[in-house]
Structure formats: C-alpha cells, structure tokens
N, C-alpha and C. Protein backbone atom coordinates (compact mmCIF):
# COMPACT_ATOMS: atom_id res chain seq x y z
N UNK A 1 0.84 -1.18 0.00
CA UNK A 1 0.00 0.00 0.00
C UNK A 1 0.88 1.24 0.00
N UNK A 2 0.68 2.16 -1.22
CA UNK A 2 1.73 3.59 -1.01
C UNK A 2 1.11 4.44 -0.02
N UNK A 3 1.70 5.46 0.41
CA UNK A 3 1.32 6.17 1.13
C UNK A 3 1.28 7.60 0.51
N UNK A 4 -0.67 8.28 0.79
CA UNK A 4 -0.63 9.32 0.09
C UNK A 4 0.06 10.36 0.04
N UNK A 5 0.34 10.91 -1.01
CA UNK A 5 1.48 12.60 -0.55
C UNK A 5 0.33 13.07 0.30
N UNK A 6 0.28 14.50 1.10
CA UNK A 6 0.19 15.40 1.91
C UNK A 6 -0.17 16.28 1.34
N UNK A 7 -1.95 16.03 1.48
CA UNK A 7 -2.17 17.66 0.90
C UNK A 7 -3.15 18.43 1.67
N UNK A 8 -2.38 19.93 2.03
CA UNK A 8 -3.14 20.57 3.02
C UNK A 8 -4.26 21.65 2.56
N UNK A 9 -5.54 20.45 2.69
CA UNK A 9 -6.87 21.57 1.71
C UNK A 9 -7.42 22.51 2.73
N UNK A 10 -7.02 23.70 2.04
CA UNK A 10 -7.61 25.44 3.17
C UNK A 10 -8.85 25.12 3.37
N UNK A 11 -9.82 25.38 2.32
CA UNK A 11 -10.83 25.23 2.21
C UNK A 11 -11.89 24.37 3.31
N UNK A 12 -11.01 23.37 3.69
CA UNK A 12 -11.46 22.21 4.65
C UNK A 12 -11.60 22.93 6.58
N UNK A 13 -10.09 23.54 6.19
CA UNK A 13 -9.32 23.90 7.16
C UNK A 13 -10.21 25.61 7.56
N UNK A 14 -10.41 26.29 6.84
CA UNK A 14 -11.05 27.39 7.34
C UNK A 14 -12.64 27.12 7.87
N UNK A 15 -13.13 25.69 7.07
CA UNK A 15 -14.75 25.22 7.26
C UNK A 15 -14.55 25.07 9.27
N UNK A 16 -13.62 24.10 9.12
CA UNK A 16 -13.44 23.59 10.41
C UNK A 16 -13.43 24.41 11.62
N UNK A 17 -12.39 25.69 11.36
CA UNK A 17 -11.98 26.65 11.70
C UNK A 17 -13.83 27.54 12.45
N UNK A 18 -14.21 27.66 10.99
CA UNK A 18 -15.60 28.25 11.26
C UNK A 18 -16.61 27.65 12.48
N UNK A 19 -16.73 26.36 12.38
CA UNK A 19 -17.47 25.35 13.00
C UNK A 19 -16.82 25.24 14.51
N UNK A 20 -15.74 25.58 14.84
CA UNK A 20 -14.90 25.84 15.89
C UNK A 20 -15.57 27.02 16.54
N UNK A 21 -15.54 27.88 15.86
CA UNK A 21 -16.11 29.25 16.25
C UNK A 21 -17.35 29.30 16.93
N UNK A 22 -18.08 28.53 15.89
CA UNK A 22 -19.30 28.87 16.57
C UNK A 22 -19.73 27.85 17.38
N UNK A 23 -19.28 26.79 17.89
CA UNK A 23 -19.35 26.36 19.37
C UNK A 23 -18.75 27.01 20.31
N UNK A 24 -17.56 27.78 20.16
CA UNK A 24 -17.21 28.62 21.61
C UNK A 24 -18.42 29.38 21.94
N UNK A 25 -19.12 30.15 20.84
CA UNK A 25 -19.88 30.82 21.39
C UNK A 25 -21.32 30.57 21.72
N UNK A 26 -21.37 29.23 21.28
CA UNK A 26 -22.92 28.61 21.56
C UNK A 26 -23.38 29.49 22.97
N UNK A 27 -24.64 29.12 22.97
CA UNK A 27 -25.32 30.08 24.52
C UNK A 27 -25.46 31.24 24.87
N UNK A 28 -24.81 32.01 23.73
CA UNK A 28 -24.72 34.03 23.65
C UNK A 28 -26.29 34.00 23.13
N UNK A 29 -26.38 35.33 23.29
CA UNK A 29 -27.27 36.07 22.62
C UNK A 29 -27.15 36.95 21.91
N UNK A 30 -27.58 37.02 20.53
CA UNK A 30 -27.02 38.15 19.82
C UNK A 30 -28.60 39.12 19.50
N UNK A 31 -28.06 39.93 19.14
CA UNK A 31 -28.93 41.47 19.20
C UNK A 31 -28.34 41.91 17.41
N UNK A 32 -29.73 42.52 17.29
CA UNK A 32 -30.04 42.95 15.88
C UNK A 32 -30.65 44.11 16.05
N UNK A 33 -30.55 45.12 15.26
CA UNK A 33 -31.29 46.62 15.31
C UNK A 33 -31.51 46.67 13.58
N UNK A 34 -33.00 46.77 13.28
CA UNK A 34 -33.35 46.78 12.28
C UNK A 34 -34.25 47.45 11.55
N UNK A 35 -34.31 47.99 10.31
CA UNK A 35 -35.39 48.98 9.92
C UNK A 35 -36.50 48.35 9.22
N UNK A 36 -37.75 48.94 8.77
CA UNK A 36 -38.59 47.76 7.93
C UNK A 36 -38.11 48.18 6.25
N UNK A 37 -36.40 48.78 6.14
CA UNK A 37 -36.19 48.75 4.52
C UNK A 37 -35.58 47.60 4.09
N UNK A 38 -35.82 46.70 3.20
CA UNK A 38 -35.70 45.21 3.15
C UNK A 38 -34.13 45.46 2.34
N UNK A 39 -33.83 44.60 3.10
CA UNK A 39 -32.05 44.43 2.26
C UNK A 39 -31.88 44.04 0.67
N UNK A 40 -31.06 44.26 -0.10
CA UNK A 40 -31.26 43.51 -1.53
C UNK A 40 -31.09 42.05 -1.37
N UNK A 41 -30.07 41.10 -1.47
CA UNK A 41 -30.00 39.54 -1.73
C UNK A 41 -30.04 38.82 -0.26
N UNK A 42 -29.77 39.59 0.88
CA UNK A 42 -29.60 39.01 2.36
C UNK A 42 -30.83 38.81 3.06
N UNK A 43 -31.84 39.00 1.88
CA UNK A 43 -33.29 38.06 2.29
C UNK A 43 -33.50 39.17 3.81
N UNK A 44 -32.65 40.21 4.22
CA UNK A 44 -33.39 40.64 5.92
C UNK A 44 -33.52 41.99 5.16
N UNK A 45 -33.20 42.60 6.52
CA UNK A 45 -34.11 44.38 6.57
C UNK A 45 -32.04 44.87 6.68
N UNK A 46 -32.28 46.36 6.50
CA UNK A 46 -30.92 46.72 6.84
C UNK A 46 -30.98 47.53 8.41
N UNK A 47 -29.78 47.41 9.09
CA UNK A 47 -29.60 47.53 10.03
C UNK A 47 -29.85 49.05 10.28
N UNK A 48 -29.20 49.32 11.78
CA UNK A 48 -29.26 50.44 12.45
C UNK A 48 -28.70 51.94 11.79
N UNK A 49 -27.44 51.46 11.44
CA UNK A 49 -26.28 52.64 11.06
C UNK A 49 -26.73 53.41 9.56
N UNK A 50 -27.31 52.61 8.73
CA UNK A 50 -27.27 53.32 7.15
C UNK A 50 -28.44 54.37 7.45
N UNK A 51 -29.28 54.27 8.33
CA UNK A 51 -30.27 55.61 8.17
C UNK A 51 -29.38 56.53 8.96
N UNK A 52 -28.76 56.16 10.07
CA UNK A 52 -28.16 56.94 10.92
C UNK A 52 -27.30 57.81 10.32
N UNK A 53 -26.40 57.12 9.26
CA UNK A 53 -25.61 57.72 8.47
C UNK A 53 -26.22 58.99 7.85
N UNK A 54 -27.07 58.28 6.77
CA UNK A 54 -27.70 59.33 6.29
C UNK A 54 -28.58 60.63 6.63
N UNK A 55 -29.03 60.01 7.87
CA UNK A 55 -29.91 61.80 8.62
C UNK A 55 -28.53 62.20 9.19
N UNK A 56 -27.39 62.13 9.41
CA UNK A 56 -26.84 62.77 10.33
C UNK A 56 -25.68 63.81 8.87
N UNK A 57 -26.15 63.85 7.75
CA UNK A 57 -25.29 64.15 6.86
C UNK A 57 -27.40 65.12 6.19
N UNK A 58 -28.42 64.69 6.33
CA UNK A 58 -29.53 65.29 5.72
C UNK A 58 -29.68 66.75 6.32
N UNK A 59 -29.80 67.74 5.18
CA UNK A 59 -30.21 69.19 6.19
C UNK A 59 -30.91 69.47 6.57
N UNK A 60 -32.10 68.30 6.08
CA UNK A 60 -33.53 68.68 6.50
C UNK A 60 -33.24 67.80 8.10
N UNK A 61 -32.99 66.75 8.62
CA UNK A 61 -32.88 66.86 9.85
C UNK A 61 -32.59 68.07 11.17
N UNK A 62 -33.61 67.64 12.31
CA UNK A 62 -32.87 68.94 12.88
C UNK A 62 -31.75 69.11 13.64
N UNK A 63 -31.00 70.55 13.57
CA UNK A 63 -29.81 69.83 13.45
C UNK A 63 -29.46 69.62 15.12
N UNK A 64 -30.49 69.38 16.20
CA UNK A 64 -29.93 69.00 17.73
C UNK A 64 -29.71 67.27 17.38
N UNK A 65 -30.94 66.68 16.72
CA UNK A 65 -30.77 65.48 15.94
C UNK A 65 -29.27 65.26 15.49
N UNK A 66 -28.79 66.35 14.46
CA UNK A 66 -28.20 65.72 13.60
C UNK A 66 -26.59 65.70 14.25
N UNK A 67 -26.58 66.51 15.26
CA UNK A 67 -25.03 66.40 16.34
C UNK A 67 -25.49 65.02 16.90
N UNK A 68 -26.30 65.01 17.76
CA UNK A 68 -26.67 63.78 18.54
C UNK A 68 -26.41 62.48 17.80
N UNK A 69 -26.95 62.39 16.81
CA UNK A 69 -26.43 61.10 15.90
C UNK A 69 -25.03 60.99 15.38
N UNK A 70 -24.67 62.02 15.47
CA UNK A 70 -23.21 62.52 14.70
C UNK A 70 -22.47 62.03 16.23
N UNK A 71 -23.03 62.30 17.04
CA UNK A 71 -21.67 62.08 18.17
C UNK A 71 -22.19 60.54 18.88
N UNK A 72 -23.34 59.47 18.28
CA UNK A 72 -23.48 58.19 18.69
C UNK A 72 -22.66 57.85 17.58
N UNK A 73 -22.38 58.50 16.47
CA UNK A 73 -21.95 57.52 15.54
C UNK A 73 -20.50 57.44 15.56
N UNK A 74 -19.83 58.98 15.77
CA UNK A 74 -18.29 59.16 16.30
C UNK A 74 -17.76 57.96 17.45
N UNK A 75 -18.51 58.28 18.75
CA UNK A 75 -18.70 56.76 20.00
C UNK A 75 -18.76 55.49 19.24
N UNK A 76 -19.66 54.95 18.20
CA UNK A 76 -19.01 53.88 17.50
C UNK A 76 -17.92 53.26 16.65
N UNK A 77 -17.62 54.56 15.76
CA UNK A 77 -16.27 54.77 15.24
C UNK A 77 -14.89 54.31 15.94
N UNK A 78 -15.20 55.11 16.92
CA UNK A 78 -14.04 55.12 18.19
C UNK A 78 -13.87 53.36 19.41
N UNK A 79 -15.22 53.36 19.12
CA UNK A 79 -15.13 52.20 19.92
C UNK A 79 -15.35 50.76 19.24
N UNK A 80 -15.78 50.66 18.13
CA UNK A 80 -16.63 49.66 17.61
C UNK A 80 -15.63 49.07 16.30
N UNK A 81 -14.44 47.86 16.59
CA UNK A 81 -13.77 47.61 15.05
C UNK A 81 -15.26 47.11 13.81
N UNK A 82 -14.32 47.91 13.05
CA UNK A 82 -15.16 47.56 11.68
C UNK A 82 -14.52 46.66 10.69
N UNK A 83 -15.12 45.54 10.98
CA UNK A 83 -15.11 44.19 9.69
C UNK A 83 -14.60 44.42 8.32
N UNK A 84 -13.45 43.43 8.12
CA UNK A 84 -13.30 44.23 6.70
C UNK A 84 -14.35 43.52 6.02
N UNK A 85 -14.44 43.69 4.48
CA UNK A 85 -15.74 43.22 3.56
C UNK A 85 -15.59 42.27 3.07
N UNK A 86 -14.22 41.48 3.52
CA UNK A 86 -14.02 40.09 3.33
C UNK A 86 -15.37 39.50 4.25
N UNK A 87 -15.39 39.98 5.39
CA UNK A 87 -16.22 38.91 6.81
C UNK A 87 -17.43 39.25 6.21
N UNK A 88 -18.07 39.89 5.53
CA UNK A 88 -19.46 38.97 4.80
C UNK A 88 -19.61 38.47 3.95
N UNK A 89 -18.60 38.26 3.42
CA UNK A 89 -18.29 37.63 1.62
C UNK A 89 -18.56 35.84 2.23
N UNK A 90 -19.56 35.39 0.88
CA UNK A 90 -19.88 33.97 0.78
C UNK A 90 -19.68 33.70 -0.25
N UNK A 91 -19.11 32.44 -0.74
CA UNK A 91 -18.62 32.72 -1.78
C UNK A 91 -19.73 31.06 -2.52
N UNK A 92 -20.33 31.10 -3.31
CA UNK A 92 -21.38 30.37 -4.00
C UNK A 92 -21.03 30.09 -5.66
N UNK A 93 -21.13 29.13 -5.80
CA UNK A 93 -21.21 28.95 -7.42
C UNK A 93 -20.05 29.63 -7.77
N UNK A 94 -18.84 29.92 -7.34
CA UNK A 94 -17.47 30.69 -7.85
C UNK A 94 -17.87 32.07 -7.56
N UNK A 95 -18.83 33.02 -7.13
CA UNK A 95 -18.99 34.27 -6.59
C UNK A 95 -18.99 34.34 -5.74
N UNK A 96 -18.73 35.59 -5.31
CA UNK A 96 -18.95 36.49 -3.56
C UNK A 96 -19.86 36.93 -3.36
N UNK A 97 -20.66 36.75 -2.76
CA UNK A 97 -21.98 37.41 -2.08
C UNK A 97 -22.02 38.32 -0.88
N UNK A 98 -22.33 39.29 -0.61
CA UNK A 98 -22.51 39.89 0.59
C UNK A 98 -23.59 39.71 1.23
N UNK A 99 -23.63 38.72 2.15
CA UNK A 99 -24.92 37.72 2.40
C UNK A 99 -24.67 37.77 4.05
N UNK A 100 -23.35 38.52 4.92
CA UNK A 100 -23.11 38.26 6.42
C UNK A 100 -23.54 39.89 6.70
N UNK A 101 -24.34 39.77 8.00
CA UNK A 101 -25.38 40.36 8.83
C UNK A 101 -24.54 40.85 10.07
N UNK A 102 -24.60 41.45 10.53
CA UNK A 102 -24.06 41.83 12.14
C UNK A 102 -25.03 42.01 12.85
N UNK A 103 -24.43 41.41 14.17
CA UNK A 103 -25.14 41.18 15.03
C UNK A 103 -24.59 41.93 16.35
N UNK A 104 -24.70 41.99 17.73
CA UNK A 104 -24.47 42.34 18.28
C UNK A 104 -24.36 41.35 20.08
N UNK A 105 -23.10 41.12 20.51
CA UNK A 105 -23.27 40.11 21.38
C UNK A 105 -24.32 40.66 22.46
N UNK A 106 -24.62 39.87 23.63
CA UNK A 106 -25.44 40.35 24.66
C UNK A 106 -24.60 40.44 25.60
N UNK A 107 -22.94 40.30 25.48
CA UNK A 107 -22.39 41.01 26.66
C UNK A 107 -21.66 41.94 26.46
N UNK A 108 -21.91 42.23 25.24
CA UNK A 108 -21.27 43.90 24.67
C UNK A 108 -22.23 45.19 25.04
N UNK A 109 -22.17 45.29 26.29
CA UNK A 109 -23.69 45.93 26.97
C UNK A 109 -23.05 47.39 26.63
N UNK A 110 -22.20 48.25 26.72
CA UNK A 110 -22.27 49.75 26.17
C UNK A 110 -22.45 49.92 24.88
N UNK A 111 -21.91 48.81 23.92
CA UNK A 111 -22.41 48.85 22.83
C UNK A 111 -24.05 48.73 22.42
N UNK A 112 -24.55 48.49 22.99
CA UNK A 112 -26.00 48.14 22.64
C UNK A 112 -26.95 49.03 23.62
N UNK A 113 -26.20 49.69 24.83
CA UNK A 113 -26.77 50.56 25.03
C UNK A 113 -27.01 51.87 23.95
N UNK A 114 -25.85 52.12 23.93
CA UNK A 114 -25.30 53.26 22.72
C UNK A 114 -26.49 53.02 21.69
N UNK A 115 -26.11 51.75 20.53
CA UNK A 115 -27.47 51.68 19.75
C UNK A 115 -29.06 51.52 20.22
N UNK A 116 -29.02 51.34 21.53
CA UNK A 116 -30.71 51.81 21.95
C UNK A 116 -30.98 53.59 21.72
N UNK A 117 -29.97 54.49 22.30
CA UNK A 117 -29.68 55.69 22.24
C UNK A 117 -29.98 56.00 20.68
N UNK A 118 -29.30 55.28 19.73
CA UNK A 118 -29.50 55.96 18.25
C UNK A 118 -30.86 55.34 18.22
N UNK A 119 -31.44 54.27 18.67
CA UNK A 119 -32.51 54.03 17.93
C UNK A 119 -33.79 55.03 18.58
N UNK A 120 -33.64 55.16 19.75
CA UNK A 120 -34.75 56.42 20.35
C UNK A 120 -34.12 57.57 19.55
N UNK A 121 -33.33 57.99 19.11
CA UNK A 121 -32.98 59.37 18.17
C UNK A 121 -33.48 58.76 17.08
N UNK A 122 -33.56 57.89 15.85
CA UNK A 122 -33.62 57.85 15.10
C UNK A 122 -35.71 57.89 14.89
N UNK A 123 -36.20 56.73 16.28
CA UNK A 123 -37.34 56.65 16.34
C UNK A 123 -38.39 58.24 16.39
N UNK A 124 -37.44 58.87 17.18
CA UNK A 124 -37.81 60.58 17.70
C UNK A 124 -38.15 61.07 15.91
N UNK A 125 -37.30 60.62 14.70
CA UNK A 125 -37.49 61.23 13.11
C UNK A 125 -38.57 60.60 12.50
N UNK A 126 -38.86 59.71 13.34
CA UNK A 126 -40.05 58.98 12.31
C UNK A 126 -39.54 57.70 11.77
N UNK A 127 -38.19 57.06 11.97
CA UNK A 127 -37.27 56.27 11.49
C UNK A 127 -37.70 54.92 12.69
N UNK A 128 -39.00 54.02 12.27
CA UNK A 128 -39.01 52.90 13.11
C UNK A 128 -37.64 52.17 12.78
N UNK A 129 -37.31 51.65 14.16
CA UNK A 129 -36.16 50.64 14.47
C UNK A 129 -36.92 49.25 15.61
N UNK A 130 -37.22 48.18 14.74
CA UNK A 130 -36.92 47.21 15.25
C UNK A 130 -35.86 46.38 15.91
N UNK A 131 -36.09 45.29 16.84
CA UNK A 131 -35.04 44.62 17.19
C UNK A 131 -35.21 43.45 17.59
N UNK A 132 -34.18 42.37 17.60
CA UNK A 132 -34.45 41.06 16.85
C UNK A 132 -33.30 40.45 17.90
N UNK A 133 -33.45 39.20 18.38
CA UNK A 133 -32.58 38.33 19.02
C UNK A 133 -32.98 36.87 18.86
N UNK A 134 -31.64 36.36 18.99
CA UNK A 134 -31.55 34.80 18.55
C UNK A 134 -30.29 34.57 19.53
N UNK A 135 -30.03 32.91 19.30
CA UNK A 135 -29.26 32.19 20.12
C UNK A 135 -28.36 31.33 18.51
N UNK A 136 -28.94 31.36 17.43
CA UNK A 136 -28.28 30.99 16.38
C UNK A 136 -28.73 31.91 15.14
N UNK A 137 -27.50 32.65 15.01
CA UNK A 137 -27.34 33.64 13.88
C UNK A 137 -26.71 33.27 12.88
N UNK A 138 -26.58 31.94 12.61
CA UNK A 138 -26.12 31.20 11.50
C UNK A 138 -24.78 31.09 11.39
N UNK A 139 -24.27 30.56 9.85
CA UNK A 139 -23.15 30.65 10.18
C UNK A 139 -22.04 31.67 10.54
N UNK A 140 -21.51 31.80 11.47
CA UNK A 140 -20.47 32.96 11.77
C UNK A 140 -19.12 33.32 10.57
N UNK A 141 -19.36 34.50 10.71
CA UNK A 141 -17.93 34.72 8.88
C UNK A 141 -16.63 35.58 10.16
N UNK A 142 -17.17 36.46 11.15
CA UNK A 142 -16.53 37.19 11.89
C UNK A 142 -16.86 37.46 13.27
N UNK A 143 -15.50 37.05 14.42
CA UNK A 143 -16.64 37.39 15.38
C UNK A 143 -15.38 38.11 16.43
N UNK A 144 -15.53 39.58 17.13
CA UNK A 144 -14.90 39.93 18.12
C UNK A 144 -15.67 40.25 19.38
N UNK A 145 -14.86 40.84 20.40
CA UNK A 145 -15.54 40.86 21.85
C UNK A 145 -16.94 41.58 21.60
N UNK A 146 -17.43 42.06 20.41
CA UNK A 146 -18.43 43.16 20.80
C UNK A 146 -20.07 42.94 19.68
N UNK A 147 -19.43 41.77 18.54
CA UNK A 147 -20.43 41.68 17.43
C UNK A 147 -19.94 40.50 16.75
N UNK A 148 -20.29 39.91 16.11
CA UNK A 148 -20.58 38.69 15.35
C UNK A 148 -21.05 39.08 13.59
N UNK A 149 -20.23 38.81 12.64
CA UNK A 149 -21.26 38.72 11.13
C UNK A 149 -21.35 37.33 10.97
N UNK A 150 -22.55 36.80 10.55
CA UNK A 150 -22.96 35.71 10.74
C UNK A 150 -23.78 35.75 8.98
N UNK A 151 -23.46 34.23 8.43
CA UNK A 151 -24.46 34.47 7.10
C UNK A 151 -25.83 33.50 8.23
N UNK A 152 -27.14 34.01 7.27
CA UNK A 152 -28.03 33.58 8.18
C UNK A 152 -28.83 32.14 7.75
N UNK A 153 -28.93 31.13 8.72
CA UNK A 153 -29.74 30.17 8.18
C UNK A 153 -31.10 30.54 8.33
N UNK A 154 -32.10 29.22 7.59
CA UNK A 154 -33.55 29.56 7.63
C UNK A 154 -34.21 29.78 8.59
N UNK A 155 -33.78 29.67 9.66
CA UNK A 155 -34.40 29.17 11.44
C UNK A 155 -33.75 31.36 11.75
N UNK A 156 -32.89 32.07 11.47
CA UNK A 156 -32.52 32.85 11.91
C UNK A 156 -33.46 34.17 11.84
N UNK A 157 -33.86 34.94 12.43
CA UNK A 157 -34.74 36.10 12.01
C UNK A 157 -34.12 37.30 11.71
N UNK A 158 -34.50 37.64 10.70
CA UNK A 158 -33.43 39.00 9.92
C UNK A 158 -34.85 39.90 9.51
N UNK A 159 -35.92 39.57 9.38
CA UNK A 159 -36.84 40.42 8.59
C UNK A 159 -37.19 41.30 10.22
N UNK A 160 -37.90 42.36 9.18
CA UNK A 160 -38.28 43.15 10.24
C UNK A 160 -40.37 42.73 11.02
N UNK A 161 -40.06 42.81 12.11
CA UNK A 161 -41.60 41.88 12.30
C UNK A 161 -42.50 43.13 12.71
C-alpha cells in the first residue's frame, strides 16, 4: 500500500476553523437593530447605522438630531472595530456574495446601550427601528468581543416583524 502525498486543503481547514467558532460561542445572545427597509440579496431588513448615516449628513434633519447622531456615531467609530468586507463575503457557485449580517453580542452591553440611544434618536425622526434576538445567527464569517457577522440560516430572524 503507497502512502498518500500530503495535501493541506484550506478550504477544509477554514470550514473547520468556522465550526470551531461557533461552538465557543454557543449560549450568547445576539442582538439585531433593524429597519422595515428590506435588504437587496440578504433576504433581511438593513440595520441600524445606514439611516443613521444618512440623517446625520440630511439638512432637513434637525440639526440638535443631527449632532446627537453625529456624536453616537463618532462613540461607535471610536469604539466599535469595523469588519473588513471580506467577513461577509460567501462565496457560491465561484462568486462572492454579501450575504453576512451583524449582530451584536449580549455582553457587549455599552455597545448596545449606545445603539438603543441611536434608535430612540432615530425613532424621535419617524425612522421605526426594530429589534431582533436569537441564540443561532447562522453561520459565523466574523466574530470579536463586541459583534458577530454571521451568514443567516432559515431558522434565523433577519426580517423586520
């Protein structure tokens, strides 16, 4: 019997890697802040920050609003790493999809205070913000002390209810 050469498949090795991940964190709770504007291909709603973005840059906002959002969003900047755009990339049929969601852990408690704060500012414009929790946010693409991007399985809730 020969013995096979040695071949080290990534592909295998990052799956594994993934599946690793998300048993450490089995038993969290993750947190979602969501609008009822439906996402394009990620089947959910889009999150907290893109309206935030945008009234805090609109002139028609007023502008005690538009500091206030401007200085929750600076506090996230400052505090909050941002994912590169690899961690939602899925990659299907030989393409990349931007199909991973962020989430927010449940022991990242100033962080999610903070986004309760934008979402009563944003709610104060007329800007409903839903919010959404699960115990499985699918598969995980990225995860640090404060948020999780996760692509989402069918069992996961992303729409806005």
């Amino acid at each position: 019997m020969r013995a096979r050469p040695f071949h080290f498949d990534h592909e295998s090795a990052r799956r594994w890697r993934v599946r690793a991940a998300a048993r450490v964190v089995e038993g969290f709770m993750y947190i979602r802040f969501v609008t009822p504007e439906p996402a394009n291909r990620r089947r959910g709603h889009y999150g907290l920050f893109a309206p935030a973005v945008s009234l805090s840059y609109d002139s028609r906002t007023p502008k005690a609003h538009r500091l206030a959002i401007r200085e929750e969003l600076d506090w996230f900047n400052a505090n909050l790493p941002i994912p590169s755009w690899r961690s939602f990339s899925v990659k299907s049929r030989g393409r990349y999809y931007d199909d991973g969601i962020c989430w927010f852990r449940d022991d990242a408690r100033d962080m999610v205070r903070h986004a309760f704060i934008l979402k009563a500012l944003l709610d104060d414009l007329g800007i409903p913000i839903g919010r959404l929790h699960t115990e499985q946010p699918g598969q995980i693409l990225y995860r640090d002390d404060w948020q999780i991007v996760a692509k989402p399985e069918a069992a996961t809730p992303v729409r806005w209810a």
